[in-house]
Every structure is written in C-alpha cells, then in structure tokens.
C-alpha atoms as a PDB file:
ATOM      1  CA  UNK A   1       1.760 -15.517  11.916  1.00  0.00           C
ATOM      2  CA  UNK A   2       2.168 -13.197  14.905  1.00  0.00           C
ATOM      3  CA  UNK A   3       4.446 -12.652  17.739  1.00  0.00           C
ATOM      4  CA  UNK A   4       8.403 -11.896  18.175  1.00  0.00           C
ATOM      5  CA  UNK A   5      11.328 -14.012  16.853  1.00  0.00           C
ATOM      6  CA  UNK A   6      14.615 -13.153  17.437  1.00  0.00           C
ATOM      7  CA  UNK A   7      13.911  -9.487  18.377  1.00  0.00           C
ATOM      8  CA  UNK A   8      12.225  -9.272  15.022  1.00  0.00           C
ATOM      9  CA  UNK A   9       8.391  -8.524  14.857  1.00  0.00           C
ATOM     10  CA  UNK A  10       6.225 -10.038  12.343  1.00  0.00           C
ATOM     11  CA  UNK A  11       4.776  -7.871   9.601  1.00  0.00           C
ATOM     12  CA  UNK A  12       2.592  -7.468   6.200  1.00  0.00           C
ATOM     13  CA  UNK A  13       2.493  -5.898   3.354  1.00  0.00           C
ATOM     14  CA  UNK A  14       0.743  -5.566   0.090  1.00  0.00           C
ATOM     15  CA  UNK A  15       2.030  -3.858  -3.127  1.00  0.00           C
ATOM     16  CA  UNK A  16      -0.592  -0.921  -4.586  1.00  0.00           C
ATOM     17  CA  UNK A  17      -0.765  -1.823  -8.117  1.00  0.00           C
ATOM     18  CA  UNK A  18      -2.193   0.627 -10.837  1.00  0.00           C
ATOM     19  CA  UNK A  19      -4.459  -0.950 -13.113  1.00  0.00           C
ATOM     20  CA  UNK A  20      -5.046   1.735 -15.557  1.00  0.00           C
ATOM     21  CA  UNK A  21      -7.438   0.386 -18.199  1.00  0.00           C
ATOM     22  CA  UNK A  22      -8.777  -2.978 -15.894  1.00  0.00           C
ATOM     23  CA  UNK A  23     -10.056  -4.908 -18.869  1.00  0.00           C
ATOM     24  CA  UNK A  24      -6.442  -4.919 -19.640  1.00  0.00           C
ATOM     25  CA  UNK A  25      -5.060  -6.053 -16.670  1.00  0.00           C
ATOM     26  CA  UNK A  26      -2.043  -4.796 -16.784  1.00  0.00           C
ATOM     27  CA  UNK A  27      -0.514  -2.822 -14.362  1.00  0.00           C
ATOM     28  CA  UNK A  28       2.572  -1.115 -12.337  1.00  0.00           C
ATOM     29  CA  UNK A  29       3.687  -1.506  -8.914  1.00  0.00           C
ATOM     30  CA  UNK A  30       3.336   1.998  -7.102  1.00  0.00           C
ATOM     31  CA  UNK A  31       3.520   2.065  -3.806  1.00  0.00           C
ATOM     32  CA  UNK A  32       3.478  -0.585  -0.403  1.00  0.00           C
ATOM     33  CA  UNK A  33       1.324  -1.198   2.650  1.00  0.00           C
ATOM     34  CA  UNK A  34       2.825  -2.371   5.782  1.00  0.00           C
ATOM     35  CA  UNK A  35       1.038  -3.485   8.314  1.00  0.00           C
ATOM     36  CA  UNK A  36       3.067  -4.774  12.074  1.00  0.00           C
ATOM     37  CA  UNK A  37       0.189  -5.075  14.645  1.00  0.00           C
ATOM     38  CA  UNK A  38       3.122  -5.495  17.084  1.00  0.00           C
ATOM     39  CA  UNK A  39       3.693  -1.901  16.596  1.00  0.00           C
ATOM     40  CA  UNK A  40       0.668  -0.973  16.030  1.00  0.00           C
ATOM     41  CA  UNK A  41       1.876   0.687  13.165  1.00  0.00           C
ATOM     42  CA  UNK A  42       0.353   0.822   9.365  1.00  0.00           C
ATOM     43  CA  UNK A  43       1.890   2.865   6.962  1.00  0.00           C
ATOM     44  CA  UNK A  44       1.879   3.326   2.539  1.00  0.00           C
ATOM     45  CA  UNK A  45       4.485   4.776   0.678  1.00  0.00           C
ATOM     46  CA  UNK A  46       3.616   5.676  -2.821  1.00  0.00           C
ATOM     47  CA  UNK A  47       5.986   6.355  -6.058  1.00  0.00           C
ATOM     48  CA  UNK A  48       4.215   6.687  -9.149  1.00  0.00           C
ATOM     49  CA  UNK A  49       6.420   6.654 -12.271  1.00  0.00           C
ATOM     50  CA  UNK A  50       4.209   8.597 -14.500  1.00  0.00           C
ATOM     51  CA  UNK A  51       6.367   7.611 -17.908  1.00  0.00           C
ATOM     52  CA  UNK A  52       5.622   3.909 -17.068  1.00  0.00           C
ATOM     53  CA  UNK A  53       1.472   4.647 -16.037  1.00  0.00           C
ATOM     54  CA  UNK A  54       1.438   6.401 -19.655  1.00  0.00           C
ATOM     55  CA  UNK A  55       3.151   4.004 -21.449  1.00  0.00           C
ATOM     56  CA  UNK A  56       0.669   1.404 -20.477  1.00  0.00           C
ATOM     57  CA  UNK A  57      -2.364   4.335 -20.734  1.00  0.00           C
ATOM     58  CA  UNK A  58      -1.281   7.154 -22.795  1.00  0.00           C
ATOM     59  CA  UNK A  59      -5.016   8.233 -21.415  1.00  0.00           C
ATOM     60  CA  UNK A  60      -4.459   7.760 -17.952  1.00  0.00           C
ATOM     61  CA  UNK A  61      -6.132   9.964 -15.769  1.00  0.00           C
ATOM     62  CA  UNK A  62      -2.509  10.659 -13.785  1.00  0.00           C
ATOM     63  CA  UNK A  63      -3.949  13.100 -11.206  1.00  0.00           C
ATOM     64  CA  UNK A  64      -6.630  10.644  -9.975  1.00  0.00           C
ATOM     65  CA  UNK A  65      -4.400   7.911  -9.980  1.00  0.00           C
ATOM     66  CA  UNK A  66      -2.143  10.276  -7.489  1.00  0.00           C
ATOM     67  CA  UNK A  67      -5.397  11.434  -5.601  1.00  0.00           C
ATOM     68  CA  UNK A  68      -6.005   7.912  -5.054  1.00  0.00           C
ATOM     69  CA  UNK A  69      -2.614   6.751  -3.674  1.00  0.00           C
ATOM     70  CA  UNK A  70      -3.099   9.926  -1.628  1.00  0.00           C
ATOM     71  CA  UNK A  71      -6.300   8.515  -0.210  1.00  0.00           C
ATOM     72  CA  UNK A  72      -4.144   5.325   0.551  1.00  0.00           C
ATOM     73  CA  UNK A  73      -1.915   7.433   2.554  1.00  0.00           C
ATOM     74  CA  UNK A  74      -4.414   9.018   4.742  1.00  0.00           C
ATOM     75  CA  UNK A  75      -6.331   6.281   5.508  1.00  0.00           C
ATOM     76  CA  UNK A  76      -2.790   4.405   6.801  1.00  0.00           C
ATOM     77  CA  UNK A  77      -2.384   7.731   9.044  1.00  0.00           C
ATOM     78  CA  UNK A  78      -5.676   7.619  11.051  1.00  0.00           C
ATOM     79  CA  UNK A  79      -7.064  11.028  11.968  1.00  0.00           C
ATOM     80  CA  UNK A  80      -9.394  12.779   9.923  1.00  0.00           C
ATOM     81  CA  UNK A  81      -7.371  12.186   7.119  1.00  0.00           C
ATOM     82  CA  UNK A  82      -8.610   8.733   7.151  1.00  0.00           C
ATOM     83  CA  UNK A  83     -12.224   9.404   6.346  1.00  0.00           C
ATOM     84  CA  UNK A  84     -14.390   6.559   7.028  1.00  0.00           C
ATOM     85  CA  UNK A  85     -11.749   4.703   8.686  1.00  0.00           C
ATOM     86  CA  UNK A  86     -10.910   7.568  11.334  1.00  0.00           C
ATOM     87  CA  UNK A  87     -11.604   5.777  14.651  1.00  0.00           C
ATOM     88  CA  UNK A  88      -9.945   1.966  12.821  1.00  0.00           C
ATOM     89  CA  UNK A  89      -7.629   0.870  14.643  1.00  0.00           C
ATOM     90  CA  UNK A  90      -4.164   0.565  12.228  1.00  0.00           C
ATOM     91  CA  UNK A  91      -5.130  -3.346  12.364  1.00  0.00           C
ATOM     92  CA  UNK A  92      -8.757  -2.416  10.613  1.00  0.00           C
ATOM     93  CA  UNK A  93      -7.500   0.054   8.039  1.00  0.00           C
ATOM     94  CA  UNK A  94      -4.776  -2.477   6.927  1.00  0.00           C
ATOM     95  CA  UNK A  95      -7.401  -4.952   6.172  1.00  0.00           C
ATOM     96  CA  UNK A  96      -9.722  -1.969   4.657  1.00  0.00           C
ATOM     97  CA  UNK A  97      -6.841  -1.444   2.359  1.00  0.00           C
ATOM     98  CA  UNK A  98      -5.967  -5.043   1.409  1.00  0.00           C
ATOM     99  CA  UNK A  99      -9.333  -5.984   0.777  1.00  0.00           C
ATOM    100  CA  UNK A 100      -9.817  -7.327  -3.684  1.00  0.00           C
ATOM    101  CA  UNK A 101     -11.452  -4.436  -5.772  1.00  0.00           C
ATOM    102  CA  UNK A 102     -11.574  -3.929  -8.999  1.00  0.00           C
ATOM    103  CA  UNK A 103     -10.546   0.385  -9.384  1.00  0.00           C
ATOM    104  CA  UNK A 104      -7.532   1.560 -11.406  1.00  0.00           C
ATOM    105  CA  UNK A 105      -5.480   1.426  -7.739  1.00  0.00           C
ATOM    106  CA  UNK A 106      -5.972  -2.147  -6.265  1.00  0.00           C
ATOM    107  CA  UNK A 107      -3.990  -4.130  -3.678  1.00  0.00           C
ATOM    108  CA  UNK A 108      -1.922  -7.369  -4.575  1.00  0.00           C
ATOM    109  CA  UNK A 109      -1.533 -10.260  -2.294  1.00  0.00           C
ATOM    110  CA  UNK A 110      -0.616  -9.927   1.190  1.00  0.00           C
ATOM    111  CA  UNK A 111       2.848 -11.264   2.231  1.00  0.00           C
ATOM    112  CA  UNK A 112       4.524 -11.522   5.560  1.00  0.00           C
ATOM    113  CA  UNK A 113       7.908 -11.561   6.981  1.00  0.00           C
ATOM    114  CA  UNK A 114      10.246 -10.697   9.906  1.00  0.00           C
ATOM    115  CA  UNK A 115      11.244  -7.225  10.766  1.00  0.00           C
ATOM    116  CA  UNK A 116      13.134  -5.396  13.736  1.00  0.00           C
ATOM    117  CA  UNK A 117      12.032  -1.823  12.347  1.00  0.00           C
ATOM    118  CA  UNK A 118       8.945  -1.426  10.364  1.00  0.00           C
ATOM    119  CA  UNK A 119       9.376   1.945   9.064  1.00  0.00           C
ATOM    120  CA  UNK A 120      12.552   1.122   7.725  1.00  0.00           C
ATOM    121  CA  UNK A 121      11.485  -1.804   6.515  1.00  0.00           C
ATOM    122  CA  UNK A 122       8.490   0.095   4.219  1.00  0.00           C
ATOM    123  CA  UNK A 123      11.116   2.171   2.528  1.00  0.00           C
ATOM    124  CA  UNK A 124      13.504  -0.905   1.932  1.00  0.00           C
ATOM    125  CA  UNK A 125      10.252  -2.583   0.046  1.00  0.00           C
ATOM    126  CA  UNK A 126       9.142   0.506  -1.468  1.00  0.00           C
ATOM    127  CA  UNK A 127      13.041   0.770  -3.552  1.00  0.00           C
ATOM    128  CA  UNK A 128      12.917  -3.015  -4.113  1.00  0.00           C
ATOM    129  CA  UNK A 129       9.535  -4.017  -5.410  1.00  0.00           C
ATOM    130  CA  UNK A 130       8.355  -0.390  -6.353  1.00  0.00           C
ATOM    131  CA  UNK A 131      11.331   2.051  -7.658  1.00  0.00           C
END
C-alpha cells in the first residue's frame, strides 16, 4: 500500500512490546514505530510503565529494558546514534526494527493506515495503544 489518497499519505507502524520473561509470553505495549516512506520519515516513541513491567517481572531488569527502547529510538533517528544502521535509509531501519526476534523488547505486527501528518499521528498511537 503506497501512494497519496485524499491528501493523506500512507503509513506503518508496529507496537514495541516488552516481553520480560519470553518463555512466558506475556508482555506490555511500550512504545510505537512509524514508518511513512512518503515522508521519508521513521520515528519510535517509547513509554514504559514500570509498575505494569514489574507486575508481570517483579525481576525485570527495568534499566535494560529502557536502554533498549533507547536503542529503538536512535536507530529511528539515523546519525551515529543509529549504530549499524547509520547510512539506512528511514525505509531500511523501519524494516531493521520490524523484523521477528525473540529479546525482552520485540516488535508486533505491522499495520498500515492513512495519515496527513505522521508525527502527529505517532503521538496519537502512542496515547491510544500504548498509555
């Protein structure tokens, strides 16, 4: 699905679940990746509620779970910050990002929709599906 309807661009996203004990499989939502190659833009926001990850864990390592949504957030920025994925273009590290694993921080399915202002539209996902 690609292209412009209706002065809307078509975009992705995926939520970031945390997995905490992956044997389990239980998990939170904790942040969203948004991808709108029409934009060129690719961007995570991250909210980890910390009661919830404990309640599921009480062992949870907290601060790597954070470091790792971190990681999420630097690879969506490009730059050095990005590691690895430095010279991807925001179509590459989307797909780097959404791509199965098995780690305590793990994408879910990628969805699609309509949007006239991707940014906007991340934090409108992030305080429906995440907060």
């Amino acid at each position: 699905m690609t292209g412009r309807h209706n002065g809307r661009d078509v975009f992705e996203y995926a939520l970031l679940r945390v997995v905490p004990r992956v044997e389990r499989g239980e998990q939170i939502n904790a942040g969203i990746v948004v991808y709108c190659q029409a934009k060129s833009y690719v961007a995570a926001r991250v909210h980890l509620d910390e009661a919830r990850l404990l309640a599921l864990d009480p062992t949870a390592d907290v601060e790597g779970v954070r470091a790792a949504l971190c990681a999420v957030e630097g690879v969506c920025l490009g730059g050095e910050r990005a590691g690895q994925a430095a010279g991807d273009d925001p179509g590459r590290r989307f797909r780097w990002l959404i791509a199965p694993r098995s780690t305590v921080v793990q994408p879910g399915p990628v969805h699609a929709g309509l949007t006239e202002d991707p940014e906007r539209e991340s934090e409108r996902l992030l305080d429906l599906l995440v907060r």
